[in-house]
C-alpha atoms as a PDB file:
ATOM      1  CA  UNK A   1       0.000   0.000   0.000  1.00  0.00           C
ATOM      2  CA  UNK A   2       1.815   3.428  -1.017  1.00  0.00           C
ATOM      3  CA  UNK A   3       1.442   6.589   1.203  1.00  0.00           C
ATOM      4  CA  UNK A   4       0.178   8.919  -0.653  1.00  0.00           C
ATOM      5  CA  UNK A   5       1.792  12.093  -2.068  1.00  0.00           C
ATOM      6  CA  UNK A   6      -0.959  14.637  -1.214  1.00  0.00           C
ATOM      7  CA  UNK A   7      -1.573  15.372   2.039  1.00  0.00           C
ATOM      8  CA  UNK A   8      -4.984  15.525   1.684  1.00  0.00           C
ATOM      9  CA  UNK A   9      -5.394  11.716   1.105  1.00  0.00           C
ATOM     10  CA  UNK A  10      -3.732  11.072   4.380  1.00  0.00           C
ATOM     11  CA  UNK A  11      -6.276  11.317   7.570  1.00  0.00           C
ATOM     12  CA  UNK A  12      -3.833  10.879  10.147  1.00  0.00           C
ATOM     13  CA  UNK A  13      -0.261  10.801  11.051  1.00  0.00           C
ATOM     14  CA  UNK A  14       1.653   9.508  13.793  1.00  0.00           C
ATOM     15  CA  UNK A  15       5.252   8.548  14.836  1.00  0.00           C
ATOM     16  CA  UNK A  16       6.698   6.008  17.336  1.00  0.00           C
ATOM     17  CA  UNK A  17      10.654   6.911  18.195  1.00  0.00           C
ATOM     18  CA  UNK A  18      12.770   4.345  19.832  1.00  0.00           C
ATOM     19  CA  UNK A  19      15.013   7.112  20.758  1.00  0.00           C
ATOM     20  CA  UNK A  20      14.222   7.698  24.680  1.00  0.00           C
ATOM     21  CA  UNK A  21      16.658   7.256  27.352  1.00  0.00           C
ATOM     22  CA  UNK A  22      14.199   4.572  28.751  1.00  0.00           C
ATOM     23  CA  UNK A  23      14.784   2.975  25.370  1.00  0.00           C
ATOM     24  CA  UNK A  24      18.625   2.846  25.888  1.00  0.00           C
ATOM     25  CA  UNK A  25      18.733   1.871  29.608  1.00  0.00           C
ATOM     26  CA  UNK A  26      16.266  -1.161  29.347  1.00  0.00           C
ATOM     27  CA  UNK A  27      18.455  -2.312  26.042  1.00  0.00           C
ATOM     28  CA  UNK A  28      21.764  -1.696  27.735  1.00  0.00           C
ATOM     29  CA  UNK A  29      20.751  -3.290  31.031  1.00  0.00           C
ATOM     30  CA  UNK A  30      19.056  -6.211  29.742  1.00  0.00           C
ATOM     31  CA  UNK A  31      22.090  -6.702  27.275  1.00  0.00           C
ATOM     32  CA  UNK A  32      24.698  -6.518  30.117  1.00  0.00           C
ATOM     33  CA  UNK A  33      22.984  -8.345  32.866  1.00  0.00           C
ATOM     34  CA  UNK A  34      22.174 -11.497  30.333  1.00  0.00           C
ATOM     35  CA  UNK A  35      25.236 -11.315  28.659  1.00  0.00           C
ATOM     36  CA  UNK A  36      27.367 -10.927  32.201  1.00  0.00           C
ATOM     37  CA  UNK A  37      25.060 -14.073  33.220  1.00  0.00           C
ATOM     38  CA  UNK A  38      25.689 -15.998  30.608  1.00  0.00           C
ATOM     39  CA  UNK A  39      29.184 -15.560  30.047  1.00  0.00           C
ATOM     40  CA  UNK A  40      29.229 -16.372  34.047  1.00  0.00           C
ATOM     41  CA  UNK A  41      27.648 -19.486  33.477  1.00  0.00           C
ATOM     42  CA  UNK A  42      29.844 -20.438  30.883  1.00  0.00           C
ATOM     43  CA  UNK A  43      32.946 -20.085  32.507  1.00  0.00           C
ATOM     44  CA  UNK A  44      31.290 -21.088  36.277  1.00  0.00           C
ATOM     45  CA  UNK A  45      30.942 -24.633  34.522  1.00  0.00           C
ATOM     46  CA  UNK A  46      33.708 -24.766  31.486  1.00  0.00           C
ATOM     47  CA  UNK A  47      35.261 -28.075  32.660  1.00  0.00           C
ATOM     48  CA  UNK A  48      31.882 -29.880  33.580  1.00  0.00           C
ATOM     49  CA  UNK A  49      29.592 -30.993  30.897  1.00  0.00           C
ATOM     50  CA  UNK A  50      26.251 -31.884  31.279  1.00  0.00           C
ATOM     51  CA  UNK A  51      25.238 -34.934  31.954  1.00  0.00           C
ATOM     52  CA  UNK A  52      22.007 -37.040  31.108  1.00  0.00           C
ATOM     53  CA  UNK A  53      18.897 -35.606  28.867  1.00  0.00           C
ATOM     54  CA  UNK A  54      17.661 -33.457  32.043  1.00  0.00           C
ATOM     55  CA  UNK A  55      20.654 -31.413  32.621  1.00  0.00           C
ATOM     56  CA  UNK A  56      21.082 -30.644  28.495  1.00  0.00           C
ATOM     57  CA  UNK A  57      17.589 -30.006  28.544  1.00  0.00           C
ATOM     58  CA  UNK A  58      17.912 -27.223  31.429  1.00  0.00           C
ATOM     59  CA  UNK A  59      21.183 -25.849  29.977  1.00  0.00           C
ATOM     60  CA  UNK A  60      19.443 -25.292  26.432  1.00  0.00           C
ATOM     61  CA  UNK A  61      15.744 -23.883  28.161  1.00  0.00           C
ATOM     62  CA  UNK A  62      18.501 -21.395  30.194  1.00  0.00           C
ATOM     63  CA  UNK A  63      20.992 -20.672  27.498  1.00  0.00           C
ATOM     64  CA  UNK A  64      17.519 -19.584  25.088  1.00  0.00           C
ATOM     65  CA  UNK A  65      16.029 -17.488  27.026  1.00  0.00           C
ATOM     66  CA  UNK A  66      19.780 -15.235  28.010  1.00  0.00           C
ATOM     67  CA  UNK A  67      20.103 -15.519  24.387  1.00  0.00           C
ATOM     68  CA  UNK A  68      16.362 -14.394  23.660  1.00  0.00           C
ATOM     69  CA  UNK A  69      16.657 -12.047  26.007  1.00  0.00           C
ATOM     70  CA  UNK A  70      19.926 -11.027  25.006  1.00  0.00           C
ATOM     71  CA  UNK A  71      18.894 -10.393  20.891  1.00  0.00           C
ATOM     72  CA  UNK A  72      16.041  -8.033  22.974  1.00  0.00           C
ATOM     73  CA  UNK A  73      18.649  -5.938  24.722  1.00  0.00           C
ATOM     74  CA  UNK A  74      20.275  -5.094  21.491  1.00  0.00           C
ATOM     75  CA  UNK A  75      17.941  -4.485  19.297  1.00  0.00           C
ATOM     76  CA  UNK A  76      16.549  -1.996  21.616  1.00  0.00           C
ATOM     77  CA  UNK A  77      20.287  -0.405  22.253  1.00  0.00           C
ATOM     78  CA  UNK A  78      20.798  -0.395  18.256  1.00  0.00           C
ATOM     79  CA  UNK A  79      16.950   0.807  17.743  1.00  0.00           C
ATOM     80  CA  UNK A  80      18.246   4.125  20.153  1.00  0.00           C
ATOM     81  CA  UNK A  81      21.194   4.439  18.536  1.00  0.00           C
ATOM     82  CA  UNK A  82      19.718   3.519  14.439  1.00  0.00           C
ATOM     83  CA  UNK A  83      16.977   6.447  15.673  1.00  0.00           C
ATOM     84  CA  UNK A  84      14.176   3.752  14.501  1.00  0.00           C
ATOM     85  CA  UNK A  85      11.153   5.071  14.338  1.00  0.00           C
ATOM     86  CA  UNK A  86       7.721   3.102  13.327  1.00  0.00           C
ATOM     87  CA  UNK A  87       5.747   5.931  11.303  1.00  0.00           C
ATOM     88  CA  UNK A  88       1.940   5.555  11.314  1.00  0.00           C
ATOM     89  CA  UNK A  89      -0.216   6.571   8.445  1.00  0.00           C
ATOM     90  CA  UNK A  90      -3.789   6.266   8.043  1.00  0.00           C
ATOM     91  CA  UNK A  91      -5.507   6.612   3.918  1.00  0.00           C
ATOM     92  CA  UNK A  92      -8.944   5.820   2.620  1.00  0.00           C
ATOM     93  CA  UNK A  93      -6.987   2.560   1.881  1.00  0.00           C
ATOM     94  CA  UNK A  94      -5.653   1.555   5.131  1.00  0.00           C
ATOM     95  CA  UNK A  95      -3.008   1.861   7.715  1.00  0.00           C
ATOM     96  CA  UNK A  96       0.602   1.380   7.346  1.00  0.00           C
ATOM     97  CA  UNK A  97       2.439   1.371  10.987  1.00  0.00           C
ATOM     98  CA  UNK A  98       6.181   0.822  10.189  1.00  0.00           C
ATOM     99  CA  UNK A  99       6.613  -1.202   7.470  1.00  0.00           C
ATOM    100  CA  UNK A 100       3.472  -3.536   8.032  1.00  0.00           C
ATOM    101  CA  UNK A 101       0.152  -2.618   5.861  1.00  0.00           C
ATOM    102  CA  UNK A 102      -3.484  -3.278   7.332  1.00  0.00           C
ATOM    103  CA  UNK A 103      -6.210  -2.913   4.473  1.00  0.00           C
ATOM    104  CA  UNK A 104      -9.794  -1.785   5.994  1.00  0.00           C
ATOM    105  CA  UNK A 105     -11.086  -5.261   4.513  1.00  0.00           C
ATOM    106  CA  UNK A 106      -8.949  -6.570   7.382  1.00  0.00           C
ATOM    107  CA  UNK A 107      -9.786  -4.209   9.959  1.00  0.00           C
ATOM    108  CA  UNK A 108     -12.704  -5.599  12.293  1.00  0.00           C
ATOM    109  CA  UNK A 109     -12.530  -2.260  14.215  1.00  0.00           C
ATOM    110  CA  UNK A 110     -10.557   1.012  15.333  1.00  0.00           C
ATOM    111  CA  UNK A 111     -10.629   2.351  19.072  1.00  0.00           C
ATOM    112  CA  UNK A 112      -8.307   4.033  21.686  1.00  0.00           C
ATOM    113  CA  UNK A 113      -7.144   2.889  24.760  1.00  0.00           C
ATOM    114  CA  UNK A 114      -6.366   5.632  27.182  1.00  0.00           C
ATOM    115  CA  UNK A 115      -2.960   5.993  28.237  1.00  0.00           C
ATOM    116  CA  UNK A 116      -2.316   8.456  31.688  1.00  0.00           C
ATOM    117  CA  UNK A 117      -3.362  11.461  29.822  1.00  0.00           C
ATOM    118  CA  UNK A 118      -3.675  10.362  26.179  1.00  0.00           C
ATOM    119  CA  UNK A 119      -5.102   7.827  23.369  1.00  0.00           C
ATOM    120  CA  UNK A 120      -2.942   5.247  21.600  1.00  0.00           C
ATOM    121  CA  UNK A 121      -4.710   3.619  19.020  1.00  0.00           C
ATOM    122  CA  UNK A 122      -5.653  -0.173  18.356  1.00  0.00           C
ATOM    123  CA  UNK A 123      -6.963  -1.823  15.928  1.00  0.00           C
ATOM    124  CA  UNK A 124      -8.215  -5.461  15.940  1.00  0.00           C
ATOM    125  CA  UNK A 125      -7.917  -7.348  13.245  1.00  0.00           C
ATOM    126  CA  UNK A 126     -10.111 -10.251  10.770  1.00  0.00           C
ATOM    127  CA  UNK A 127      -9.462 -13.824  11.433  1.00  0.00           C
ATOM    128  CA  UNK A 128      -7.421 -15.449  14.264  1.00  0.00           C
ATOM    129  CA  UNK A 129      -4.483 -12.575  14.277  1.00  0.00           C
ATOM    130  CA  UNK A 130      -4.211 -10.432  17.597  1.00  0.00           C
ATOM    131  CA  UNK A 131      -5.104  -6.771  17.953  1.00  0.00           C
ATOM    132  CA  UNK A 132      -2.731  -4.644  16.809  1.00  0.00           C
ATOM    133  CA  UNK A 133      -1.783  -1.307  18.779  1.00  0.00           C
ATOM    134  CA  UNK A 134      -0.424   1.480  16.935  1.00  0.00           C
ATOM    135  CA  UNK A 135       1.528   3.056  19.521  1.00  0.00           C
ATOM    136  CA  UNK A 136       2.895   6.699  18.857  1.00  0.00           C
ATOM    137  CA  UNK A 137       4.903   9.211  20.603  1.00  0.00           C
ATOM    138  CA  UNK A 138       2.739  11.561  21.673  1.00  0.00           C
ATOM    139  CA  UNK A 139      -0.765   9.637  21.180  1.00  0.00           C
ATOM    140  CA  UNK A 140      -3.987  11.462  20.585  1.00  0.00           C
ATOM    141  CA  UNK A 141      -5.579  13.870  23.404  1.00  0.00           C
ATOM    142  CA  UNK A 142      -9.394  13.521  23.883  1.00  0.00           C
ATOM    143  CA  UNK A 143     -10.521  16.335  21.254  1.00  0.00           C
ATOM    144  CA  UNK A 144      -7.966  14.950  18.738  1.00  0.00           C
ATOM    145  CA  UNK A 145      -9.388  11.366  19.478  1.00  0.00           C
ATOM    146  CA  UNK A 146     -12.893  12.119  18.620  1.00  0.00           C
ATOM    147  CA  UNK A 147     -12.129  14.492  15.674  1.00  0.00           C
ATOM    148  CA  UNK A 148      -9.953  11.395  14.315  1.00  0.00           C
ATOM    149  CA  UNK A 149     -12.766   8.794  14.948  1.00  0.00           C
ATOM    150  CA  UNK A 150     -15.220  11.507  13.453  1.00  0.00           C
ATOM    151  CA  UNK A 151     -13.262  11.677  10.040  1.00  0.00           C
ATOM    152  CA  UNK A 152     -12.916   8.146  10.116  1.00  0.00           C
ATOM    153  CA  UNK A 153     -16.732   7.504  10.072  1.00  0.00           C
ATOM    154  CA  UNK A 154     -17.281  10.361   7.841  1.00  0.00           C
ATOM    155  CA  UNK A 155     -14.609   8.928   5.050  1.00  0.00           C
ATOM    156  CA  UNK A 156     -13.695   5.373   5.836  1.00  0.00           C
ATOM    157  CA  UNK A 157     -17.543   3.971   6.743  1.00  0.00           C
ATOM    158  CA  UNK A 158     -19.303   4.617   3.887  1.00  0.00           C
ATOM    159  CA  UNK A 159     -16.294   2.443   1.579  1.00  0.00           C
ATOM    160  CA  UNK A 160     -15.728  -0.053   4.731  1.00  0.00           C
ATOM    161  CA  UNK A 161     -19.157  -0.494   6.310  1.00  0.00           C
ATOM    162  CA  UNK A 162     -17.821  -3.903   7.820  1.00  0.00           C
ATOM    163  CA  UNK A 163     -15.030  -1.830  10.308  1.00  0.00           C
ATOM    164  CA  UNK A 164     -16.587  -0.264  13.233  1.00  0.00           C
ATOM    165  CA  UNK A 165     -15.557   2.484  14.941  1.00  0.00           C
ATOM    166  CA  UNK A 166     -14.925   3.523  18.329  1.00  0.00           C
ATOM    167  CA  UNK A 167     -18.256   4.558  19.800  1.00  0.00           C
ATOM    168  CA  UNK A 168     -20.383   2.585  16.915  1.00  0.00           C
ATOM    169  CA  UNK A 169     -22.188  -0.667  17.104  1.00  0.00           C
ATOM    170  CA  UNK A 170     -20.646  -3.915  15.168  1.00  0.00           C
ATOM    171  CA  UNK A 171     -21.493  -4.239  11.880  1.00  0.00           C
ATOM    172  CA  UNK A 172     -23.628  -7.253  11.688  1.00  0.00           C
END
């Protein structure tokens, strides 16, 4: 789906930056204190092998989830660093949050979930797939909430009668 040129075409933009110092102390942090366990680990029991399915078992469920969690420390120190930011753009054809595309033939709904003093937007989606939230920096206040979910019955209803919008009944 291609954002448009004009900006007439596009109803609303939004923008989600990783680059917050919360950003780069949870990646740092997570990446030192998994990678400083692990590593201790490793050299705690360099000379012993495991022995028997249970203990290989137990060192693979640990070693995954320091590694797991590991991958998650630095892609949120790189994401700071990279300044990665998920853009959100809703058309008369959809919404496109980062790189991923929702059509409004698989949009089930649109609402808001208020956030301390603010709306982030969610959308859930057709079939078996979870809701997707489209999280942005500085979300939507209440006025720019209802002017948003205004324009979006006014020009995305009428095409998409199947997506409901916050406030409105299911479509049946």
């Amino acid at each position: 789906m291609p954002i448009p040129s004009s900006p007439d075409e596009i109803l609303h933009r939004g923008r989600y930056s990783y680059r917050k110092t919360t950003v780069l102390i949870a990646g740092v942090a997570v990446t030192l204190i998994t990678g400083g366990f692990g590593l201790h680990l490793l050299l705690a029991n360099r000379h012993r092998l495991p022995r028997g399915a249970e203990e290989w078992i137990s060192v693979l469920f640990v070693g995954g989830i320091l590694g797991l969690l590991f991958i998650c420390g630095v892609f949120l120190a790189a994401s700071y660093f990279r300044n990665y930011a998920l853009e959100l753009v809703i058309t008369h054809e959809g919404i496109r949050y980062g790189k991923r595309d929702f059509p409004w033939a698989d949009v089930r709904w649109i609402a808001g979930t208020w956030n301390k003093d603010r709306y982030q937007l969610v959308i859930g989606r057709r079939g078996f797939r979870p809701d997707q939230h489209l999280m942005t920096d500085h979300g939507l206040d209440e006025k720019s909430f209802e002017r948003l979910m205004e324009t979006l019955r006014n020009e995305v209803a009428p095409a998409h009668p199947t997506v409901t919008i916050a406030g409105d009944q299911p479509a049946e």
